[in-house]
PDB file of N, CA and C in Angstrom:
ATOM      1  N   UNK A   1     103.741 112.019 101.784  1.00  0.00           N
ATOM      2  CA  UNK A   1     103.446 111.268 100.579  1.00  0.00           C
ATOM      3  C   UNK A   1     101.957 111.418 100.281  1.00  0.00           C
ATOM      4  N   UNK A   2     101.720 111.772  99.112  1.00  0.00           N
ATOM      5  CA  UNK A   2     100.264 111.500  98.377  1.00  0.00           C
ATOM      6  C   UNK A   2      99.966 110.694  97.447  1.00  0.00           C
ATOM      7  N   UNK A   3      98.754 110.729  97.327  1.00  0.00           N
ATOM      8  CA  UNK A   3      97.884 109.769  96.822  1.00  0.00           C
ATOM      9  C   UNK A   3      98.640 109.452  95.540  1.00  0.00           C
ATOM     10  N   UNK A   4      98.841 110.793  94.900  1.00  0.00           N
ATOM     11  CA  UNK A   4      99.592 110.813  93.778  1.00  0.00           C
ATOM     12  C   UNK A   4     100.928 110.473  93.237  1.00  0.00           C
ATOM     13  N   UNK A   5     101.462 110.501  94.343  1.00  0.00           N
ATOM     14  CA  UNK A   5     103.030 109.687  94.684  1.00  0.00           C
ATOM     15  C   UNK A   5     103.058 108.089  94.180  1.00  0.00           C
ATOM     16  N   UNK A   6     102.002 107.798  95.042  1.00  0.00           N
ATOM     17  CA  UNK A   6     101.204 105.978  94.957  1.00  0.00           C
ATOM     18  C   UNK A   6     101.293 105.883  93.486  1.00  0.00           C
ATOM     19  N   UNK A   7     100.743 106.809  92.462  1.00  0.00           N
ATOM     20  CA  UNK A   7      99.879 106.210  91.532  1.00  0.00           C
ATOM     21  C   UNK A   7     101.111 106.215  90.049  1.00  0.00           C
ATOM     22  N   UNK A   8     101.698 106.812  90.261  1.00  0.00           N
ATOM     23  CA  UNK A   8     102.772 107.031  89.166  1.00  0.00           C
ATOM     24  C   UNK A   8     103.295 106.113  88.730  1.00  0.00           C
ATOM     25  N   UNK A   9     103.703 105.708  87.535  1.00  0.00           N
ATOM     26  CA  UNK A   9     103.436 104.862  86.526  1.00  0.00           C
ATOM     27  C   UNK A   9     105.664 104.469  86.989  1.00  0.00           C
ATOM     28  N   UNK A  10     105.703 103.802  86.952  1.00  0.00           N
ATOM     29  CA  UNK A  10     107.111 103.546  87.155  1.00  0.00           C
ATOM     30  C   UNK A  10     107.542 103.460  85.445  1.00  0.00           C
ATOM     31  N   UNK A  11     108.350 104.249  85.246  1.00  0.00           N
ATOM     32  CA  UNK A  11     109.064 104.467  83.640  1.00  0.00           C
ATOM     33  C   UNK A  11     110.957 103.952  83.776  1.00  0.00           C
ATOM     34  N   UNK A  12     110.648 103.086  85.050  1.00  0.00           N
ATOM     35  CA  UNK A  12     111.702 101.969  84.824  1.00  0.00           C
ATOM     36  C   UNK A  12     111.771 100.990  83.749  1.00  0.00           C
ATOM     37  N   UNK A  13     112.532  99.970  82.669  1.00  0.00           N
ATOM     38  CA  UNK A  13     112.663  98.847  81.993  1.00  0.00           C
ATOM     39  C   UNK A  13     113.450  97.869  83.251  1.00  0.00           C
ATOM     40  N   UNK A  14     112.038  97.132  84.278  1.00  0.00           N
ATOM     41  CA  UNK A  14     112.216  96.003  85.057  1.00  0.00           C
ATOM     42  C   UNK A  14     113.283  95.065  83.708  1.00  0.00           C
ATOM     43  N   UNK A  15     112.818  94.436  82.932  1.00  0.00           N
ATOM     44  CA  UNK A  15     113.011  93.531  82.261  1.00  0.00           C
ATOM     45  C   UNK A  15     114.745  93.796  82.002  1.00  0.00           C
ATOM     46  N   UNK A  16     114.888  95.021  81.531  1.00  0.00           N
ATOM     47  CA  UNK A  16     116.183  95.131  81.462  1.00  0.00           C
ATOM     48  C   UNK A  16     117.440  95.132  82.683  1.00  0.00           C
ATOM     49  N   UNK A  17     116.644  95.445  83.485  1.00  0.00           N
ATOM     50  CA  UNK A  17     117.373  95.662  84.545  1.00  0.00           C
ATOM     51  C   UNK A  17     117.407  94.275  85.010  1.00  0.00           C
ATOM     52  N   UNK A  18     116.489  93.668  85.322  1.00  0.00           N
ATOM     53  CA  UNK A  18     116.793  91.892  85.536  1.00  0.00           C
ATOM     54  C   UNK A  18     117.645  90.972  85.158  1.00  0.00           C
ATOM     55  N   UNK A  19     117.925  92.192  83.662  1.00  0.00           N
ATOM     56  CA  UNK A  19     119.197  91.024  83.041  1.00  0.00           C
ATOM     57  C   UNK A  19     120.424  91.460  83.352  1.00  0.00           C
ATOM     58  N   UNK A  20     120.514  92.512  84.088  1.00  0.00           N
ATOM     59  CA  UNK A  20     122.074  92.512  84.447  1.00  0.00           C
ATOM     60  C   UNK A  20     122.310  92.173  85.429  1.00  0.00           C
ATOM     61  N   UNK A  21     123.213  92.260  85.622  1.00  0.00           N
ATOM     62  CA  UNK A  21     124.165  91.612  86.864  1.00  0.00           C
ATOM     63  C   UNK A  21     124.351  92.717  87.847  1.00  0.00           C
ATOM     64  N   UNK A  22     124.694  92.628  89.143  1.00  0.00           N
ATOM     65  CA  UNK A  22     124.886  93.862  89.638  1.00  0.00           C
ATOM     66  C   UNK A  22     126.393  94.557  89.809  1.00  0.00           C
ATOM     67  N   UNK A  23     127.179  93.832  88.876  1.00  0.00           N
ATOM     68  CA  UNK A  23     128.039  94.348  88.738  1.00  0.00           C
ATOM     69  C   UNK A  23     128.327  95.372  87.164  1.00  0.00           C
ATOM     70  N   UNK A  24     127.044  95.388  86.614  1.00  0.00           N
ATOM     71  CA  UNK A  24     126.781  96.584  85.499  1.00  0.00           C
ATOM     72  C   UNK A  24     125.973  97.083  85.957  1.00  0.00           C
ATOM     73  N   UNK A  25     125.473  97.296  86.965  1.00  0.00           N
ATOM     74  CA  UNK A  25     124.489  98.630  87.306  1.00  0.00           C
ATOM     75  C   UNK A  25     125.705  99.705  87.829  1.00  0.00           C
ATOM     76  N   UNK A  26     125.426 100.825  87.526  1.00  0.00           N
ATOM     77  CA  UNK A  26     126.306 102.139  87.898  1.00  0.00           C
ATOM     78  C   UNK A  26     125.623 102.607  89.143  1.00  0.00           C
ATOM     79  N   UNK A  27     126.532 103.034  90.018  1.00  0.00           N
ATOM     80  CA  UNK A  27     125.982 103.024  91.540  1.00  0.00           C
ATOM     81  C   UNK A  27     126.821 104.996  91.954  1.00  0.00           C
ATOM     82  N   UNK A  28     127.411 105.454  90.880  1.00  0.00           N
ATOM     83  CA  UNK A  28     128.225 106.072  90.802  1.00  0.00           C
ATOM     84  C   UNK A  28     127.502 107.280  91.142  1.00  0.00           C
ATOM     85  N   UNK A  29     126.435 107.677  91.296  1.00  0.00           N
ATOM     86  CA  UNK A  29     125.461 109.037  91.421  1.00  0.00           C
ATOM     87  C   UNK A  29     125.019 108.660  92.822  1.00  0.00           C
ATOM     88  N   UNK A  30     125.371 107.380  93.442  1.00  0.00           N
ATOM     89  CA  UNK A  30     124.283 107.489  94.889  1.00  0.00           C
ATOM     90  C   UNK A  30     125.490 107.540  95.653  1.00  0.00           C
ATOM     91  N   UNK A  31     125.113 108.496  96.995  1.00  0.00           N
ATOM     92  CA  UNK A  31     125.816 108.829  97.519  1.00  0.00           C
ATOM     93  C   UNK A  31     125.980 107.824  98.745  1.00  0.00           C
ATOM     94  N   UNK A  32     127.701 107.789  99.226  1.00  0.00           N
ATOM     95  CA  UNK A  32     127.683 106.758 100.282  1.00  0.00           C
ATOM     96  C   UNK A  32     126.812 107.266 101.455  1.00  0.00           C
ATOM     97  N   UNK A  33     126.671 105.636 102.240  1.00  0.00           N
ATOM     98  CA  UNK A  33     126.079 106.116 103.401  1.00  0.00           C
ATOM     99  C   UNK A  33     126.769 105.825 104.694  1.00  0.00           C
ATOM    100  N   UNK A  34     126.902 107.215 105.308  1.00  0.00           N
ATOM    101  CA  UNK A  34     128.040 107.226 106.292  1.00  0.00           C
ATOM    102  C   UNK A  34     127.278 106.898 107.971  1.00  0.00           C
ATOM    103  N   UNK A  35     128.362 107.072 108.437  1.00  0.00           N
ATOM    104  CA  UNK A  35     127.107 107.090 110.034  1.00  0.00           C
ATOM    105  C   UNK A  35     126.752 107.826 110.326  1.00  0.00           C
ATOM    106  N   UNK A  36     127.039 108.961 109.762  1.00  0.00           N
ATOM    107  CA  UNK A  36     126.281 110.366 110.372  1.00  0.00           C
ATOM    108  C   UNK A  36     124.662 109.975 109.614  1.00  0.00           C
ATOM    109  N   UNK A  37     124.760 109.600 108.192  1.00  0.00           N
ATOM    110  CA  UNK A  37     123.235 109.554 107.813  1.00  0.00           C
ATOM    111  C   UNK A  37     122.391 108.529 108.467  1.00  0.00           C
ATOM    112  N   UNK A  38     123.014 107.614 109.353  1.00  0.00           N
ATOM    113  CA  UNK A  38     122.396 106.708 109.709  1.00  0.00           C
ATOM    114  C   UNK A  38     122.244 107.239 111.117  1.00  0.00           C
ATOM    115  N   UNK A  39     122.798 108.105 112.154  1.00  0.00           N
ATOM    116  CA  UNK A  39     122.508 109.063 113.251  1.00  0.00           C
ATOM    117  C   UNK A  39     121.538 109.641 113.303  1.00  0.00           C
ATOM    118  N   UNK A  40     121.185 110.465 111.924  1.00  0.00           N
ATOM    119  CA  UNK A  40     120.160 111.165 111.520  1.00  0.00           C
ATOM    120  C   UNK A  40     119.034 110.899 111.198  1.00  0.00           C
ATOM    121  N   UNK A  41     118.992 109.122 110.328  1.00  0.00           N
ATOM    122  CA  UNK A  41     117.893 108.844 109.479  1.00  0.00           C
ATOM    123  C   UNK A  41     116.938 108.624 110.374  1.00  0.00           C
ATOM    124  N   UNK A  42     115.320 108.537 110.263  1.00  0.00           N
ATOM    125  CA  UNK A  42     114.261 107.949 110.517  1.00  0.00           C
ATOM    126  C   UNK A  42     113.616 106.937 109.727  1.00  0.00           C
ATOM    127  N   UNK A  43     113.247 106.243 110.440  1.00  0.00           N
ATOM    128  CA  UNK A  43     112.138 105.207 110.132  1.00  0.00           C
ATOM    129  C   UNK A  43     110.568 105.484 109.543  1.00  0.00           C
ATOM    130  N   UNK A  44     110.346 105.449 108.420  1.00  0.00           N
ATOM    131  CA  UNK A  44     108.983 105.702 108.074  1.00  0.00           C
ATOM    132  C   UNK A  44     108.293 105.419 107.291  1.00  0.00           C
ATOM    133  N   UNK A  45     106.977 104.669 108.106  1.00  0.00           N
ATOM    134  CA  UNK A  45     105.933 103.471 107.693  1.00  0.00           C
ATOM    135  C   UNK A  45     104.799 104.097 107.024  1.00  0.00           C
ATOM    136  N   UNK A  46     104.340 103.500 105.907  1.00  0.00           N
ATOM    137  CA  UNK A  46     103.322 104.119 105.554  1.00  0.00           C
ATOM    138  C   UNK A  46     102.026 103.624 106.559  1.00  0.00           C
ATOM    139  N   UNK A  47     100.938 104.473 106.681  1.00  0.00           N
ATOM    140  CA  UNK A  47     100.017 104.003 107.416  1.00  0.00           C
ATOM    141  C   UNK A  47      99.251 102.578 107.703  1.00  0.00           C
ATOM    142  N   UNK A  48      99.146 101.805 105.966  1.00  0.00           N
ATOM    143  CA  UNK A  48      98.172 100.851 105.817  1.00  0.00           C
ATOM    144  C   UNK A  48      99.505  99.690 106.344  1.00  0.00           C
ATOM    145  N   UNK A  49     100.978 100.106 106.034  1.00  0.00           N
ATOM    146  CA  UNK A  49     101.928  98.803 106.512  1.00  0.00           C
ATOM    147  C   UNK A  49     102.060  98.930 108.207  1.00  0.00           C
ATOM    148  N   UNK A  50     101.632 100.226 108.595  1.00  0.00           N
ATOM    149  CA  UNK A  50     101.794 100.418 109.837  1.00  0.00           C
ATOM    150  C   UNK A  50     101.028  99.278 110.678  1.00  0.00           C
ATOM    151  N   UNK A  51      99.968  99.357 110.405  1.00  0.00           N
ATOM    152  CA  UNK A  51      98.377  98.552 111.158  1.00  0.00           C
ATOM    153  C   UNK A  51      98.827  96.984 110.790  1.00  0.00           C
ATOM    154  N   UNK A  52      99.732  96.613 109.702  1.00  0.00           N
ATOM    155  CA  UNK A  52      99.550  95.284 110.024  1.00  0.00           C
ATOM    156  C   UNK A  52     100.905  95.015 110.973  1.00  0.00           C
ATOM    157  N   UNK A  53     102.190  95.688 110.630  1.00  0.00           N
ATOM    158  CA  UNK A  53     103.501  95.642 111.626  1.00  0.00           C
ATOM    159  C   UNK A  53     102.779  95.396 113.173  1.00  0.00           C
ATOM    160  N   UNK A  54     101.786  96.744 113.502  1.00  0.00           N
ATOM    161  CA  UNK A  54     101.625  96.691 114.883  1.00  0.00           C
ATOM    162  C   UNK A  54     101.178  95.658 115.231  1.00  0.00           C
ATOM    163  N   UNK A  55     100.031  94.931 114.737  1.00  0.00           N
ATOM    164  CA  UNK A  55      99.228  93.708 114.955  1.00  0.00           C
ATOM    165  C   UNK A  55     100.173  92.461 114.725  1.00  0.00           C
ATOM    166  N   UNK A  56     101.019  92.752 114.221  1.00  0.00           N
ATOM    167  CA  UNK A  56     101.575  90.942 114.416  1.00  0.00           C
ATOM    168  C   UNK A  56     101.960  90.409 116.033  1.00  0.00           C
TER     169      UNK A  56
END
């Protein structure tokens, strides 16, 4: 991840999306998640959330 990743302007409508319910959001493009992806997945912290996780 870069700096530039961070900075990108989110071209979501929060507002709209707040007003629905989550039974009108379309979920139909994300793919299930099986146990193999969860076998596979990793865990990964960005640096600055890292330093406070470790310190608690």
């Amino acid at each position: 991840m870069s700096k530039n990743d961070l900075n990108n302007i989110s071209r979501t409508n929060w507002e709209a999306l707040k007003s629905m319910s989550d039974d009108d959001i379309d979920y139909s493009d994300i793919p299930p998640l099986t146990d193999e992806f969860f076998e596979k997945a990793t865990l990964r912290v960005p640096a600055t959330q890292e330093q406070t996780i470790n310190s608690a």
